[in-house]
C-alpha atoms as a PDB file:
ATOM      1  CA  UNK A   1     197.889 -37.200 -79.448  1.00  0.00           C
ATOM      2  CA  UNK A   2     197.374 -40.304 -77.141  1.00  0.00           C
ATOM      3  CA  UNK A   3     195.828 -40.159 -73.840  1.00  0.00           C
ATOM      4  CA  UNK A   4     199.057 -40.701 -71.940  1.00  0.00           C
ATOM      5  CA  UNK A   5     200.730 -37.961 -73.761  1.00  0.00           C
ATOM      6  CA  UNK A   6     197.387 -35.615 -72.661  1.00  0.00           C
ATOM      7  CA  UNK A   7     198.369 -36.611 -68.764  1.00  0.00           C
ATOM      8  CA  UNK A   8     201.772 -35.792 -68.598  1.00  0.00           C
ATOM      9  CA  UNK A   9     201.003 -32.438 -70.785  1.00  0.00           C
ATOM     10  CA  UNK A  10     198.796 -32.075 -67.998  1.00  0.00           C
ATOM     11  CA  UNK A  11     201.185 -33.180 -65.130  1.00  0.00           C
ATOM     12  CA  UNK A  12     203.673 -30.776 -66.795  1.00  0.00           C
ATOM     13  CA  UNK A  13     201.267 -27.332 -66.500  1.00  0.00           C
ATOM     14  CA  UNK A  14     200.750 -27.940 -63.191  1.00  0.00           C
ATOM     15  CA  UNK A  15     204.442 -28.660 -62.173  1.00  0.00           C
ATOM     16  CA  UNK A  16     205.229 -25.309 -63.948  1.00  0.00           C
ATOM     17  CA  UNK A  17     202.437 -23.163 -62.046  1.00  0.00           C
ATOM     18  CA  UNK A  18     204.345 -24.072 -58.882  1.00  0.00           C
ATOM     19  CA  UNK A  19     208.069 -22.254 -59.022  1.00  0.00           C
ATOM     20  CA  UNK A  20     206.718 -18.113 -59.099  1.00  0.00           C
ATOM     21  CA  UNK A  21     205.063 -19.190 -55.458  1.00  0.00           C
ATOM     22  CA  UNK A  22     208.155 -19.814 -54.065  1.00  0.00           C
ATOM     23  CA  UNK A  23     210.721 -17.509 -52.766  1.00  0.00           C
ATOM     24  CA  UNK A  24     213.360 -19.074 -54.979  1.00  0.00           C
ATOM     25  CA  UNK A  25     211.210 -18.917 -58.004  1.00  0.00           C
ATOM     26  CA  UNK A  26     210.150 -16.731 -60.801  1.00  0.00           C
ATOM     27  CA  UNK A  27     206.594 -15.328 -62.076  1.00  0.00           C
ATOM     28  CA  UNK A  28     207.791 -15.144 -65.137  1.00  0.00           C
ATOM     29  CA  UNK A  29     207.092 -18.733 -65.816  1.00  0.00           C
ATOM     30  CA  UNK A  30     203.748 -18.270 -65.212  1.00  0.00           C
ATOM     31  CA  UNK A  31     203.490 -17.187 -69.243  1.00  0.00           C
ATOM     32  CA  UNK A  32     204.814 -20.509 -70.197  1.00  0.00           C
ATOM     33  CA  UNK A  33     202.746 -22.851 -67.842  1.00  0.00           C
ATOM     34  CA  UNK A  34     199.434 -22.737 -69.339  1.00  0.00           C
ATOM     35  CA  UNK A  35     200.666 -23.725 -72.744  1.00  0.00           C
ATOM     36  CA  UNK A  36     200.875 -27.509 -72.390  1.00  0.00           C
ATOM     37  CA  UNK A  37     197.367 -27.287 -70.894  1.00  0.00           C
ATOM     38  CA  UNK A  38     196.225 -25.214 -73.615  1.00  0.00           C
ATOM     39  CA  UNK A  39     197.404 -27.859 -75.901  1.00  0.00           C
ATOM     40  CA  UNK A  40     195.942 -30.781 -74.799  1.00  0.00           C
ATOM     41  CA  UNK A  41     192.554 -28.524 -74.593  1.00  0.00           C
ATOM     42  CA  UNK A  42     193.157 -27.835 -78.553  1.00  0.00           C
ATOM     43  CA  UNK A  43     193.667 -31.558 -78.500  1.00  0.00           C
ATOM     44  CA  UNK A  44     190.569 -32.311 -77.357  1.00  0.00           C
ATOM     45  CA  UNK A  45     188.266 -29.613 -79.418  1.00  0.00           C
ATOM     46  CA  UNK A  46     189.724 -31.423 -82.500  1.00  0.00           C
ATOM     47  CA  UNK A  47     188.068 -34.807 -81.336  1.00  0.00           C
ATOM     48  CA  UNK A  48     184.638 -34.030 -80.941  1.00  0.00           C
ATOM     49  CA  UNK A  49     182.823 -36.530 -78.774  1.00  0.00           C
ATOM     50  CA  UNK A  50     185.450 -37.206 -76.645  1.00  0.00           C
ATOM     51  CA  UNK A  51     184.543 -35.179 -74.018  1.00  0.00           C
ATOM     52  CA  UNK A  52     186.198 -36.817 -70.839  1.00  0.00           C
ATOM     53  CA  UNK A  53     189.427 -34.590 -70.494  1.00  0.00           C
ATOM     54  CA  UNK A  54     187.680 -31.389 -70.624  1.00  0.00           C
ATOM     55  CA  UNK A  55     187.225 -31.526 -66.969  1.00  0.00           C
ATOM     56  CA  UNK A  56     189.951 -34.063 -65.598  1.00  0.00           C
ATOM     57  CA  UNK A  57     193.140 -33.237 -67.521  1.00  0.00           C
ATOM     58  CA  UNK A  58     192.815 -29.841 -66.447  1.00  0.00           C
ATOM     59  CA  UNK A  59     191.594 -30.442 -62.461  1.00  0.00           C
ATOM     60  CA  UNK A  60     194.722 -32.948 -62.621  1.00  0.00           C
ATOM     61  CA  UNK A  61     197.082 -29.853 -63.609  1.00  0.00           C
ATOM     62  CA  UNK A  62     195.653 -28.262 -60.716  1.00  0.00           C
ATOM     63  CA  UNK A  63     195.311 -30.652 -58.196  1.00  0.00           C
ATOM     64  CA  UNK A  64     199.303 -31.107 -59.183  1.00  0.00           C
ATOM     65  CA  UNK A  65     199.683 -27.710 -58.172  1.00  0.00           C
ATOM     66  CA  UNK A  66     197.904 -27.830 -55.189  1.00  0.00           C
ATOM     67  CA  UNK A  67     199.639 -30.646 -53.923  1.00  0.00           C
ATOM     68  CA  UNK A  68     202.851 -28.655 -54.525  1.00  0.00           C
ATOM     69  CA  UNK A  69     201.862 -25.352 -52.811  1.00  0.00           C
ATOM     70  CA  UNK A  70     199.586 -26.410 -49.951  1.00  0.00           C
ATOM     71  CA  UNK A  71     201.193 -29.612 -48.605  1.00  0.00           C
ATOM     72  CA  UNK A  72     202.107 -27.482 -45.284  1.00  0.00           C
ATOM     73  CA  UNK A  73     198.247 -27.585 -44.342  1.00  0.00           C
ATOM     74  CA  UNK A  74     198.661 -30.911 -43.624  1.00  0.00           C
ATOM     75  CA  UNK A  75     200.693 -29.815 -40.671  1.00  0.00           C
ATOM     76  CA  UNK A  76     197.455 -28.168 -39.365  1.00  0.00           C
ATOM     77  CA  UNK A  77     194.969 -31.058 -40.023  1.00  0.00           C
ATOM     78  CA  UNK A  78     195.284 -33.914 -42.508  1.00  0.00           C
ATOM     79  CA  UNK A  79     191.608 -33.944 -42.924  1.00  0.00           C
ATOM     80  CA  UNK A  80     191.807 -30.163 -43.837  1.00  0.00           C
ATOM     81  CA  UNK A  81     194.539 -30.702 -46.593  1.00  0.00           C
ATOM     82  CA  UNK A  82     192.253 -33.151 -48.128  1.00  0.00           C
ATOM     83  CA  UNK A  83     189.478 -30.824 -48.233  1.00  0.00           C
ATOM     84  CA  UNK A  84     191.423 -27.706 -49.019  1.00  0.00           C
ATOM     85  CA  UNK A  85     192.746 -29.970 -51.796  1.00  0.00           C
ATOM     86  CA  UNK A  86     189.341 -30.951 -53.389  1.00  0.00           C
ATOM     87  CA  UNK A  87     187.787 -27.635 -53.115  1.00  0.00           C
ATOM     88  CA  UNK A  88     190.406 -25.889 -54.318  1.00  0.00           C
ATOM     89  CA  UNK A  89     191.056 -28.027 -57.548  1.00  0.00           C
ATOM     90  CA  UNK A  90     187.239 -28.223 -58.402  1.00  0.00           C
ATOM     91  CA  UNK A  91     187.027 -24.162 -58.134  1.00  0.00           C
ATOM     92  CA  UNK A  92     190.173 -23.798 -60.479  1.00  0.00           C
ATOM     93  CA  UNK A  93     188.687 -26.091 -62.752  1.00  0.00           C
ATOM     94  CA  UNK A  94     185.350 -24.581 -63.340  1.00  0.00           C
ATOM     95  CA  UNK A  95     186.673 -21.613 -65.403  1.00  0.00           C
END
């Protein structure tokens, strides 16, 4: 799987997190959004040694997400949507 293929696998996880936390989505497709993420992380145990997307493909399927679901901060304090943003996306990505 090439790299660019990885990203948008990525891209796509965290663009499906976002519908089941709005009103006028579903949780169901919560079940479904983990999968492309899961398969770029089988991607990457295949390649040993390549150990560079194990922490940024998924923290960029977050910080998609968080992007997508906490954009109102900003309405509060730019400074504190940055922040939330960061610390948010590097505490989802630890697990």
């Amino acid at each position: 799987m090439s790299r660019t293929q990885r990203i948008l696998l990525s891209i796509l996880s965290g663009l499906l997190l976002v519908p089941a936390w709005y009103k006028w989505g579903s949780g169901i497709v919560l079940f479904l959004a983990f999968v492309p993420l899961l398969i770029v992380e089988h991607d990457l145990l295949r390649k040993k040694g390549r150990a560079y997307g194990r922490f940024w493909l998924p923290a960029l399927a977050f910080l998609v997400f968080n992007i997508l679901t906490t954009w109102w901060v900003k309405n509060a304090s730019f400074a504190g949507l940055l922040v939330a943003l960061a610390v948010n996306t590097f505490m989802m990505t630890l697990p």
